[in-house]
Every structure is written in structure tokens, then in C-alpha cells.
C-alpha atoms as a PDB file:
ATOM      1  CA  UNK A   1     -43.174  27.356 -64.637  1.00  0.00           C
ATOM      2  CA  UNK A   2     -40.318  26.491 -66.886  1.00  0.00           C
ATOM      3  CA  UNK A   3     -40.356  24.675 -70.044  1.00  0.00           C
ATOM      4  CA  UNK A   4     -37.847  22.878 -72.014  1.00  0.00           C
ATOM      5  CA  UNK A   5     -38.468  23.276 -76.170  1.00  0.00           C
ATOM      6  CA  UNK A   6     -36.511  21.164 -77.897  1.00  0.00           C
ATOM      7  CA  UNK A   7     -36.156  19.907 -81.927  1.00  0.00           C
ATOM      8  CA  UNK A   8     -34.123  18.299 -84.370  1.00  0.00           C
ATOM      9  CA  UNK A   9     -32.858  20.070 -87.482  1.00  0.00           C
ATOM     10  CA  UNK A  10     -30.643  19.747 -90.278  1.00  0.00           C
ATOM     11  CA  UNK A  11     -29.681  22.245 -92.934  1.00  0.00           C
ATOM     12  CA  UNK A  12     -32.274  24.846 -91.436  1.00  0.00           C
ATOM     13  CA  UNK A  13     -29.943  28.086 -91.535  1.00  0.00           C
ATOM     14  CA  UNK A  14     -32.066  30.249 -93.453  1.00  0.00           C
ATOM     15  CA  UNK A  15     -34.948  30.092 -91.022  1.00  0.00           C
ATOM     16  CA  UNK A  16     -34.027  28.747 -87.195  1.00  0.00           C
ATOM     17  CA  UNK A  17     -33.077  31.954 -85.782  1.00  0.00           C
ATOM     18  CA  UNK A  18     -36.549  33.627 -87.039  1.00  0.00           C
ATOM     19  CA  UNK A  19     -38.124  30.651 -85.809  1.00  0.00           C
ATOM     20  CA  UNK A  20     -36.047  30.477 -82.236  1.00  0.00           C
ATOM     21  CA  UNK A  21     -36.879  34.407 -82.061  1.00  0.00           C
ATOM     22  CA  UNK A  22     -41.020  33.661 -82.525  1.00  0.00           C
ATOM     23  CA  UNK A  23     -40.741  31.048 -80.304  1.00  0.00           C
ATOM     24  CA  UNK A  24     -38.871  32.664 -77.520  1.00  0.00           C
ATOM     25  CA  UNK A  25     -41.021  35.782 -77.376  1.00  0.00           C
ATOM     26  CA  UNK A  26     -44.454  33.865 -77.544  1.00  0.00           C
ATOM     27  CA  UNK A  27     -43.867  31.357 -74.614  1.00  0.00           C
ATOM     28  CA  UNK A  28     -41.311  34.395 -72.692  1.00  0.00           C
ATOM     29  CA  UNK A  29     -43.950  33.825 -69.778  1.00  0.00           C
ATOM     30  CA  UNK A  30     -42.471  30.367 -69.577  1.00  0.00           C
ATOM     31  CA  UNK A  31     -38.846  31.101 -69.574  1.00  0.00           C
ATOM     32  CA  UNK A  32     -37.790  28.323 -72.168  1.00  0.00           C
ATOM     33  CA  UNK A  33     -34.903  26.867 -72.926  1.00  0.00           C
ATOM     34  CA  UNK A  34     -33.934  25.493 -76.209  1.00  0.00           C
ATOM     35  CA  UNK A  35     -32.280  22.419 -77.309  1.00  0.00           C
ATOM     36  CA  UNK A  36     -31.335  21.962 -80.390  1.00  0.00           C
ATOM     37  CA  UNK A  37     -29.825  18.953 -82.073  1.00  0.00           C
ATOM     38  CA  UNK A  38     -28.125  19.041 -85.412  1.00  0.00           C
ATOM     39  CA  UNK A  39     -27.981  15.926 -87.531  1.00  0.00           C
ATOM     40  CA  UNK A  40     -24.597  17.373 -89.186  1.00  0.00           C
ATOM     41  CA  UNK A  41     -25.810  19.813 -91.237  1.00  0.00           C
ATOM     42  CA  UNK A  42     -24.013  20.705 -94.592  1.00  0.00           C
ATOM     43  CA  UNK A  43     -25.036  24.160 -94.204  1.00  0.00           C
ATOM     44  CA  UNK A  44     -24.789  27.124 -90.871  1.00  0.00           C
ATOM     45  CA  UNK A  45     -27.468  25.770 -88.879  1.00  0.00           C
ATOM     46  CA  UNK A  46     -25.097  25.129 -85.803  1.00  0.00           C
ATOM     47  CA  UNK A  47     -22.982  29.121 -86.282  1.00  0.00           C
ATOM     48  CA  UNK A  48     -27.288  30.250 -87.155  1.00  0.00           C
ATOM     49  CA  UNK A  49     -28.329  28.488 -83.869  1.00  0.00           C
ATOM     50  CA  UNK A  50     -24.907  29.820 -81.902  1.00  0.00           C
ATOM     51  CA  UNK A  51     -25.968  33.576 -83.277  1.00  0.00           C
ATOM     52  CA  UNK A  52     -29.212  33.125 -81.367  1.00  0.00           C
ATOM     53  CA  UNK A  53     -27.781  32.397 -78.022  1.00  0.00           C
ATOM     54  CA  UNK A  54     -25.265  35.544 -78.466  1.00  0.00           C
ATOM     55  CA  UNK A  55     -28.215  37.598 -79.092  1.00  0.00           C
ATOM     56  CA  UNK A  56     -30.014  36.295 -75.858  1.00  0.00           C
ATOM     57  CA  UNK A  57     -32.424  33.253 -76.154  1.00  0.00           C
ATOM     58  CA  UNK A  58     -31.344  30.864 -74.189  1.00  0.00           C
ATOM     59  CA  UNK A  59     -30.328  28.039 -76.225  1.00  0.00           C
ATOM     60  CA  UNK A  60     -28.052  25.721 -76.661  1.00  0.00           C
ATOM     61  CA  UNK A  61     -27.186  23.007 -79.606  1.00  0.00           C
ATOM     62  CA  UNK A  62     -25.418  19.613 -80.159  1.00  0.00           C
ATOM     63  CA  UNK A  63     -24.501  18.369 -83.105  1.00  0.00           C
ATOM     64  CA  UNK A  64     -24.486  14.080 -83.909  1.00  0.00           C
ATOM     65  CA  UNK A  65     -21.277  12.936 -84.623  1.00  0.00           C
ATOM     66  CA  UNK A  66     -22.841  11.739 -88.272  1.00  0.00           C
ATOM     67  CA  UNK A  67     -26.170  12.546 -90.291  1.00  0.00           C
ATOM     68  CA  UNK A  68     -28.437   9.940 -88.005  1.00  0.00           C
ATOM     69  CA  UNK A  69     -31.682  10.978 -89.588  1.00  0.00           C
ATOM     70  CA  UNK A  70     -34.667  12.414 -88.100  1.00  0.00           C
ATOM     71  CA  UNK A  71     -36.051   9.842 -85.995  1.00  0.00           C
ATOM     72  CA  UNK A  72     -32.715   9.336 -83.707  1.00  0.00           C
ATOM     73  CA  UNK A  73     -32.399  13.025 -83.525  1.00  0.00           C
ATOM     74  CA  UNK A  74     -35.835  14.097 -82.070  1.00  0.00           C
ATOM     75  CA  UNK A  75     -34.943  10.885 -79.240  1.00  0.00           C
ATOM     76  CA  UNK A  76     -31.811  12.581 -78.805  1.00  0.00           C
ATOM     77  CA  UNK A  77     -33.718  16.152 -78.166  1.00  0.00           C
ATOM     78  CA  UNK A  78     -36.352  14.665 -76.141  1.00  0.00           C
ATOM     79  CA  UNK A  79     -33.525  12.717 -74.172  1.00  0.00           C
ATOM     80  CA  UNK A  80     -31.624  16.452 -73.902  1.00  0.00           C
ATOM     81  CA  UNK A  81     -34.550  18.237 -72.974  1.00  0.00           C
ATOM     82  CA  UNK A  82     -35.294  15.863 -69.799  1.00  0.00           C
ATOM     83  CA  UNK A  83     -31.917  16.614 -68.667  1.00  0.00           C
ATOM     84  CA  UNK A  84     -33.111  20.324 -68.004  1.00  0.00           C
ATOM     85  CA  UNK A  85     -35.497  19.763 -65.388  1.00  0.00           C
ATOM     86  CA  UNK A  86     -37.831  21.687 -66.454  1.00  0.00           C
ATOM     87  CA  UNK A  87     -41.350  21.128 -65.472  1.00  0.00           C
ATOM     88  CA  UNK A  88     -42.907  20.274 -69.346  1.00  0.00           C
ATOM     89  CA  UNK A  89     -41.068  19.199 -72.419  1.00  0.00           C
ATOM     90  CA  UNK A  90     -42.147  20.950 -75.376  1.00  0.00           C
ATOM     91  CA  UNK A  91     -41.093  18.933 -78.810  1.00  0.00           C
ATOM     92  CA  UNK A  92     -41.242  19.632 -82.568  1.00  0.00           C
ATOM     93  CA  UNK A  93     -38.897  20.321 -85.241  1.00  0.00           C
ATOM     94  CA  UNK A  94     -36.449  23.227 -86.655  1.00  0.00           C
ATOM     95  CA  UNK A  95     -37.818  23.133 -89.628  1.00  0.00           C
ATOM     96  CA  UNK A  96     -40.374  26.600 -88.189  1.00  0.00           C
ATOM     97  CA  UNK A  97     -43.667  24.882 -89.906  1.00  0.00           C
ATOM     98  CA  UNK A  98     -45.735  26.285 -86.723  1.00  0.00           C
ATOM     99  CA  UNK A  99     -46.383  29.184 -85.253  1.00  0.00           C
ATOM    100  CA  UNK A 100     -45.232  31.040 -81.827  1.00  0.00           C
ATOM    101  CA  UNK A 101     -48.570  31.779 -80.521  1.00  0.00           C
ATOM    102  CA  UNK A 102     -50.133  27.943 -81.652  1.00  0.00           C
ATOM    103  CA  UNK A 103     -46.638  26.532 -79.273  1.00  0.00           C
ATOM    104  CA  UNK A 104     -48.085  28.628 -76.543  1.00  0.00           C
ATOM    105  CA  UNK A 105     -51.430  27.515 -76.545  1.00  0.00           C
ATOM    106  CA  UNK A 106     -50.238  23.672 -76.768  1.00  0.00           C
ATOM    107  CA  UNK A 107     -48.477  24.649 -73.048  1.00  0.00           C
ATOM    108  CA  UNK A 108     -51.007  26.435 -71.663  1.00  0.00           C
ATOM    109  CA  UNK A 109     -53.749  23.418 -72.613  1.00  0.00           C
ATOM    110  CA  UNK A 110     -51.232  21.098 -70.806  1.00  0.00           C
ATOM    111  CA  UNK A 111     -50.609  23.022 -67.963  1.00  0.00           C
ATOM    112  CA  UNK A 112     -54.147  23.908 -67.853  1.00  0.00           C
ATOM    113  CA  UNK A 113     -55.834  20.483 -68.262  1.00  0.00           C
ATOM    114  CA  UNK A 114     -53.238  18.396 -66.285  1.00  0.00           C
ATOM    115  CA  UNK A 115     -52.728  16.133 -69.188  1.00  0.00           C
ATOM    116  CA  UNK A 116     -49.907  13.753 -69.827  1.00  0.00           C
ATOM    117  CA  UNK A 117     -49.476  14.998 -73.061  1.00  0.00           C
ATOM    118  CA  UNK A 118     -50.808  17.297 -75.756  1.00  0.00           C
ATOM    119  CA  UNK A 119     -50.716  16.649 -79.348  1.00  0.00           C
ATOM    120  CA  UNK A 120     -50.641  19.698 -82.067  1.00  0.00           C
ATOM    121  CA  UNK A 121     -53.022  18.543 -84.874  1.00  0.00           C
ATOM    122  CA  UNK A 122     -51.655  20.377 -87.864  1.00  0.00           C
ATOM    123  CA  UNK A 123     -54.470  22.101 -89.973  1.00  0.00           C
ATOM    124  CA  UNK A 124     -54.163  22.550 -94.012  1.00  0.00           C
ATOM    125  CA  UNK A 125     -51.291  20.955 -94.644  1.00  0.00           C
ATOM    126  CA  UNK A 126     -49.603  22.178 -97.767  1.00  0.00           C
ATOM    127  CA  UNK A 127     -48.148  18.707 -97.975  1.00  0.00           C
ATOM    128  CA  UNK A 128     -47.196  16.806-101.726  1.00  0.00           C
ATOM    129  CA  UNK A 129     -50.218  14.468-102.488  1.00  0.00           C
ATOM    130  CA  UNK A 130     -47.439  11.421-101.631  1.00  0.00           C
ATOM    131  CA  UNK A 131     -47.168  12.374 -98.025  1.00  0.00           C
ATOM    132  CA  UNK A 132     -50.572  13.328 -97.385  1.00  0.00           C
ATOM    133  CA  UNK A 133     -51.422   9.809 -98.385  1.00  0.00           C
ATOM    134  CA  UNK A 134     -48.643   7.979 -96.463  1.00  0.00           C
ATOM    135  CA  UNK A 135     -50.263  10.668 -93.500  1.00  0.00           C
ATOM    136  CA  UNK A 136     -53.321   8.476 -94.048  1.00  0.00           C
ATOM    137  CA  UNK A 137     -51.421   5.206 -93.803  1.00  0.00           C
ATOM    138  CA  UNK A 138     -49.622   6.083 -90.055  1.00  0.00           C
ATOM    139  CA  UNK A 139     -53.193   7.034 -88.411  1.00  0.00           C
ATOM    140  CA  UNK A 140     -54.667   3.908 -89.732  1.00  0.00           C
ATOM    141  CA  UNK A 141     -51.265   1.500 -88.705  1.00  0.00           C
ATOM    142  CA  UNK A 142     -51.958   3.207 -85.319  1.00  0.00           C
ATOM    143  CA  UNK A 143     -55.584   2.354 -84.758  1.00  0.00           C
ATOM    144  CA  UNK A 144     -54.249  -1.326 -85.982  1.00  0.00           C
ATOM    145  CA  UNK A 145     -51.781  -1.797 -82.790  1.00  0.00           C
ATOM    146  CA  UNK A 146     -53.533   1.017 -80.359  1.00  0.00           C
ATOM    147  CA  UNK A 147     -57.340   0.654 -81.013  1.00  0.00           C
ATOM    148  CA  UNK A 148     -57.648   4.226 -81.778  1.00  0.00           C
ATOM    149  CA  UNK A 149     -57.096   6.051 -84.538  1.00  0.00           C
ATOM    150  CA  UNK A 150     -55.349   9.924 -84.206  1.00  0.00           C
ATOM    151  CA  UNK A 151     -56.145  12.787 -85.625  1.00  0.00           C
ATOM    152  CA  UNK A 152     -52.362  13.517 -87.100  1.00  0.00           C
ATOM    153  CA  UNK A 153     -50.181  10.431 -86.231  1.00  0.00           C
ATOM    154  CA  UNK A 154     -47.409  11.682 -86.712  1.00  0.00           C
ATOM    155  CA  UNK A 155     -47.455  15.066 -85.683  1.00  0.00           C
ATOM    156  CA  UNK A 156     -43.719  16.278 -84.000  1.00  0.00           C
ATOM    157  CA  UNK A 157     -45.436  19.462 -82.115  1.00  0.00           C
ATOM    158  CA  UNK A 158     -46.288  17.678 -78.670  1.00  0.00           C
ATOM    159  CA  UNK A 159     -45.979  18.723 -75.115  1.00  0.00           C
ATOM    160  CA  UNK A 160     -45.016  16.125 -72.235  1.00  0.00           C
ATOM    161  CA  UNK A 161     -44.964  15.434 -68.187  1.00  0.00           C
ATOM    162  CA  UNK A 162     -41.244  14.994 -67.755  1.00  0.00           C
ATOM    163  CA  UNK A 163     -42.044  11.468 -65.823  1.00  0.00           C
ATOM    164  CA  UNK A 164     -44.321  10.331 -68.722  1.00  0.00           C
ATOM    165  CA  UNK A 165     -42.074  11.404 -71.381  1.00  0.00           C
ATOM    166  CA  UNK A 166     -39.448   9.370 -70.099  1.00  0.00           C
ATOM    167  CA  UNK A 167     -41.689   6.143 -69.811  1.00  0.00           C
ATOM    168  CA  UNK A 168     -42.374   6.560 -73.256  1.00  0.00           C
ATOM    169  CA  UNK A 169     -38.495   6.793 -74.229  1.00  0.00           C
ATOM    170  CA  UNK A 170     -38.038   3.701 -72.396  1.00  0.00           C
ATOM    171  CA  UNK A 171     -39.995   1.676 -74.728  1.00  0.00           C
ATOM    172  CA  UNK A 172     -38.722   3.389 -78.265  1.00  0.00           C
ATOM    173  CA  UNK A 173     -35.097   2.059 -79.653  1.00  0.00           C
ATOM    174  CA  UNK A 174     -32.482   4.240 -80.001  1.00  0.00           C
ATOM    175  CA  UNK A 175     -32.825   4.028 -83.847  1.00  0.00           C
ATOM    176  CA  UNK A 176     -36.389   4.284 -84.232  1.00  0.00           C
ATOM    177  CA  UNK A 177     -36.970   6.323 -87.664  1.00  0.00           C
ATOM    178  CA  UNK A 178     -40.465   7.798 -86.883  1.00  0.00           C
ATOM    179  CA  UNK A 179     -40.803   8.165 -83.265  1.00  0.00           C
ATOM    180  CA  UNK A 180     -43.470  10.208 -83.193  1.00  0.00           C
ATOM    181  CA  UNK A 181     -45.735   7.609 -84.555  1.00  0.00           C
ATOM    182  CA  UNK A 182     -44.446   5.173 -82.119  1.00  0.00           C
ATOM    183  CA  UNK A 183     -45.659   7.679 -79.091  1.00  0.00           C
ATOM    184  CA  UNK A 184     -48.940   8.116 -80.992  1.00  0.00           C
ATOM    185  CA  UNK A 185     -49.274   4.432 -80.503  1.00  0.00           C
ATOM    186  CA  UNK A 186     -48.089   4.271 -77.105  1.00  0.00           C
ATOM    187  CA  UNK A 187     -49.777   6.913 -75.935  1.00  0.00           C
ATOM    188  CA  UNK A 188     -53.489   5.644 -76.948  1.00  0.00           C
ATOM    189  CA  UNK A 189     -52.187   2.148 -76.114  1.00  0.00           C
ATOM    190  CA  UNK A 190     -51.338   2.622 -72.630  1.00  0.00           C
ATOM    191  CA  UNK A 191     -54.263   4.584 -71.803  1.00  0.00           C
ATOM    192  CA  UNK A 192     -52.276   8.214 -70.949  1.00  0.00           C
ATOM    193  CA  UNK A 193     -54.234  11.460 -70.473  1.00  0.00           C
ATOM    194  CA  UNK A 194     -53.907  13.360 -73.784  1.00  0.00           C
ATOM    195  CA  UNK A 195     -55.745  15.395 -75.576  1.00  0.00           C
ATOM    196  CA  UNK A 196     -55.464  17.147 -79.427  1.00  0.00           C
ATOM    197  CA  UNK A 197     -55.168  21.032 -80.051  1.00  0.00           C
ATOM    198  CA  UNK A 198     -55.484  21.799 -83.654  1.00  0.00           C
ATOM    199  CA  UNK A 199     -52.364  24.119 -84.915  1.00  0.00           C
ATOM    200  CA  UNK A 200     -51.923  26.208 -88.012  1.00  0.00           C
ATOM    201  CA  UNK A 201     -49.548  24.538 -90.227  1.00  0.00           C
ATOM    202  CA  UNK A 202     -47.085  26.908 -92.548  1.00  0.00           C
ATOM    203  CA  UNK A 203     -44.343  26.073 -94.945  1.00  0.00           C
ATOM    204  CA  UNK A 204     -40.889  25.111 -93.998  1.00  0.00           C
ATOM    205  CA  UNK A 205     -39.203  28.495 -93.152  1.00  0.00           C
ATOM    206  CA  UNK A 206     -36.343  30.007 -95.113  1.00  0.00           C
ATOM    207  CA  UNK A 207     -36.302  30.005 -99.729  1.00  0.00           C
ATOM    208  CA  UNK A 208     -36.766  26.828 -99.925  1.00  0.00           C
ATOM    209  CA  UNK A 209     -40.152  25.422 -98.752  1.00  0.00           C
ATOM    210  CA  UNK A 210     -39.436  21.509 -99.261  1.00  0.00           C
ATOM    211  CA  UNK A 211     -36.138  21.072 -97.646  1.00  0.00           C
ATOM    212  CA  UNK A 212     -33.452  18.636 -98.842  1.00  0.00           C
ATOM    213  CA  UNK A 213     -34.207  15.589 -96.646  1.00  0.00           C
ATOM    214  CA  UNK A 214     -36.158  13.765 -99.287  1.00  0.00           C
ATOM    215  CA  UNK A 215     -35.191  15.610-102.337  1.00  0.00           C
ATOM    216  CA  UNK A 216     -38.355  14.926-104.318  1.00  0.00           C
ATOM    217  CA  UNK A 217     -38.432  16.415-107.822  1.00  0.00           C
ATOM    218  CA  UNK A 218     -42.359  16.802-108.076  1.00  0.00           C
ATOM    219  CA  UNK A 219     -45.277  17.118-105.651  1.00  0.00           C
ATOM    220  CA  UNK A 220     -47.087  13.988-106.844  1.00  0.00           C
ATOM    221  CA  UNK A 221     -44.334  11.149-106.896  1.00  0.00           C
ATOM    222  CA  UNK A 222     -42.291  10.333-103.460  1.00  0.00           C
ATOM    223  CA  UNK A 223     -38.113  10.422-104.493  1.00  0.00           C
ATOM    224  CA  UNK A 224     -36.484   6.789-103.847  1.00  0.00           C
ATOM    225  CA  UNK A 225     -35.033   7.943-100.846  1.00  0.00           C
ATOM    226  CA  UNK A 226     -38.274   8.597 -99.172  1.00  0.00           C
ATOM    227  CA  UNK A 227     -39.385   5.097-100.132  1.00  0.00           C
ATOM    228  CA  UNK A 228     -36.746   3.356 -98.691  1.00  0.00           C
ATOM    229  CA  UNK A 229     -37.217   5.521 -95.148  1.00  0.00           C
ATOM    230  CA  UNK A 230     -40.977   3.883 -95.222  1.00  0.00           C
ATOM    231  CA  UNK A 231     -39.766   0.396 -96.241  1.00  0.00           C
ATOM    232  CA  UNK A 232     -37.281   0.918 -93.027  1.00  0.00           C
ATOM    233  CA  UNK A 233     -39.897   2.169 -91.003  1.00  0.00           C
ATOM    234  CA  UNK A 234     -42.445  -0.339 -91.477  1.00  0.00           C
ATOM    235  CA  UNK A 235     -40.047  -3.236 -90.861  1.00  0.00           C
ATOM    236  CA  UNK A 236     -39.487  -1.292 -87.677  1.00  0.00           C
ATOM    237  CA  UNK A 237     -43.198  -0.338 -87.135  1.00  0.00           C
ATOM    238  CA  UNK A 238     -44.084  -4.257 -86.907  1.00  0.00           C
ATOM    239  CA  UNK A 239     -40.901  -5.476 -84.961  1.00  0.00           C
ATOM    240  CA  UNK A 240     -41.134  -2.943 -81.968  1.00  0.00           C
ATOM    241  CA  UNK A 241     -43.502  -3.710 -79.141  1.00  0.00           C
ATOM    242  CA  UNK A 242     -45.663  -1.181 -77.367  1.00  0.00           C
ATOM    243  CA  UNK A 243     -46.219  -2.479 -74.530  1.00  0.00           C
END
């Protein structure tokens, strides 16, 4: 069996290659290949990512032509990673907030169970009290559209069927900022054989535990950029059909 991992990232230098290393040696009974997409990174993720394929994991990595933000980018992986033809597509993002050994069990449940897909439910969630609530908000605008609420909407750790996978793309714009929750929704609305697997979840690898997408000074309040992504989204959210 081979399996296809991919995942956006931007500005992950400090902790990709630790993260591509755990990876690779946890699911080496799968012989995976890695895609990697950067959304133009200001720092070495691309020369970090580059480093790991010298020193033998078999990856490769494209970078968008300008920052596209994380939605287009994980559609751009997925997209990537059904060009390998490998026989599952493994998804989630560079940002190393899982563990090796959790990936591995989210392949062998869908090779295992002969599901469509596999969701990883992510456990104790250091998240800011902001995006824990907006977490809250996604599984309930899900059960509004799908008729069934998910344990962790939007989670990016998921494992597909190749065939199903690219059904699903089929259906999601190009430009779609959260389209994981849009496959959440899909995936309960169309009646597909999934299943949940709960995951640890760890902070983002690498000094800085918060990143520099939404460049929030506190834990409590969201920064304005992150509350113009969710005005965005929503207007998407309600405007794309599911069906």
C-alpha cells in the first residue's frame, strides 16, 4: 500500500523537517510520499523542506506564485497528492500540531474499515478562547446545511479514497477559504462512509507556538485579520452549494 501525505504550510522552517522526519518513520510501512505546498513563505520553509528530500524522505514541494492563504493551498495539496496515484490521500497541515504515530493510526482505521474517509478529532486543544469558540460555531453551521453535527468541523488531519476525494474537490471552488469545513459538510451531506479517530493535539512546532498567520496579540481577543477571514468565509459558507 502506498500513501500520498500531503499539507499546506507557510513560514514553518523551524519545525517541518522534524515534523516530515516523525512522519516518515511512523507510516515507513506505507512508503509515503510528501507534498508540500508553500503559500510563499517569508521565511526557509521551501530550502527546510528541500533539506528533507536530500536527506532521504521522499518529498517534494511547490510553492504558489503569491501568499493564497490556507484554504486554496490545502485544495492545491489535495489536488497534488491525487496526481501520485497512490492508493489513500493522507491530508493535514505543516504546521506539526499532530503526532507520527496518531497519522498512522488514522491510515490503518481507513485501510482497515474500508471507509471513504477518516476524520482526526483533535483532543485538548490548547487553542485561544476566540478560536475555540468560532470551533463551536463551524460544527453547529455544519449540522445547519448537513443534518449532522461533527465532532471537530474543521479538523485538516483526514484520510481519503482517491475516487472520493476527488468527488469532493469537484464541488469546492478553487478559492474556498476553509475547505475543510466544506468536506465536513459534504461528507455527512452526501451520505459517505466515514468515521472519527480521536488524535492528540500539540502546539505548532518550532519557538513560536502561535504562528504568524493571524498575528493575534492576546489569547482572548481574535486580531482584525482573523475577523475579516470569518466575515469572508461565511459569505462563502452560505453562497457555495453542497450538493
Amino acid at each position: 500500500m502506498t500513501i500520498s501525505v500531503v499539507m499546506p504550510a507557510f513560514n514553518e522552517e523551524e519545525g517541518i523537517v522534524e515534523f516530515l522526519s516523525e512522519l516518515n518513520e511512523s507510516l515507513s510501512q506505507f512508503d509515503p510520499f510528501f507534498v508540500v505546498v508553500d503559500d510563499l513563505s517569508t521565511d526557509g520553509t521551501s530550502s527546510a523542506v528541500q533539506h528533507a528530500s536530500t536527506a532521504g524522505i521522499n518529498c517534494t514541494i511547490t510553492t504558489n506564485p503569491s501568499n493564497l492563504g490556507h484554504g486554496p493551498s490545502t485544495l492545491s495539496a489535495l489536488r497534488l497528492g491525487l496526481r501520485s496515484d497512490s492508493d489513500y490521500i493522507i491530508a493535514l497541515d505543516g504546521d506539526g500540531q499532530f503526532i507520527g504515530a496518531d497519522v498512522a493510526k488514522i491510515v490503518k482505521t481507513i485501510q482497515g474499515g474500508d471507509y471513504d474517509i477518516v476524520e482526526g478529532v483533535r483532543l485538548q486543544r490548547g487553542d485561544p478562547i476566540y478560536r475555540r469558540f468560532v470551533s463551536s460555531v463551524t460544527r453547529t453551521l455544519v449540522r445547519s446545511r448537513a443534518g449532522e453535527r461533527p465532532t471537530d468541523a474543521n479538523t485538516p488531519l483526514r484520510a481519503y479514497k482517491p475516487e472520493i476525494l476527488l468527488e469532493i474537490l469537484e464541488a469546492i471552488p478553487a478559492d474556498a477559504s476553509t475547505p475543510n469545513l466544506l468536506i465536513s459538510a459534504i461528507t455527512r451531506r452526501r451520505g459517505l462512509n466515514f468515521t472519527e479517530v480521536g488524535v492528540t493535539s500539540i502546539p505548532r512546532r518550532g519557538s513560536d507556538s502561535s504562528g504568524s498567520t493571524w498575528k493575534a496579540k492576546t489569547q482572548v481577543l481574535p486580531s482584525k485579520r482573523f475577523i475579516k477571514f470569518c466575515a469572508k468565509a461565511t459569505r462563502q459558507w452560505l453562497t457555495t452549494p453542497l450538493s
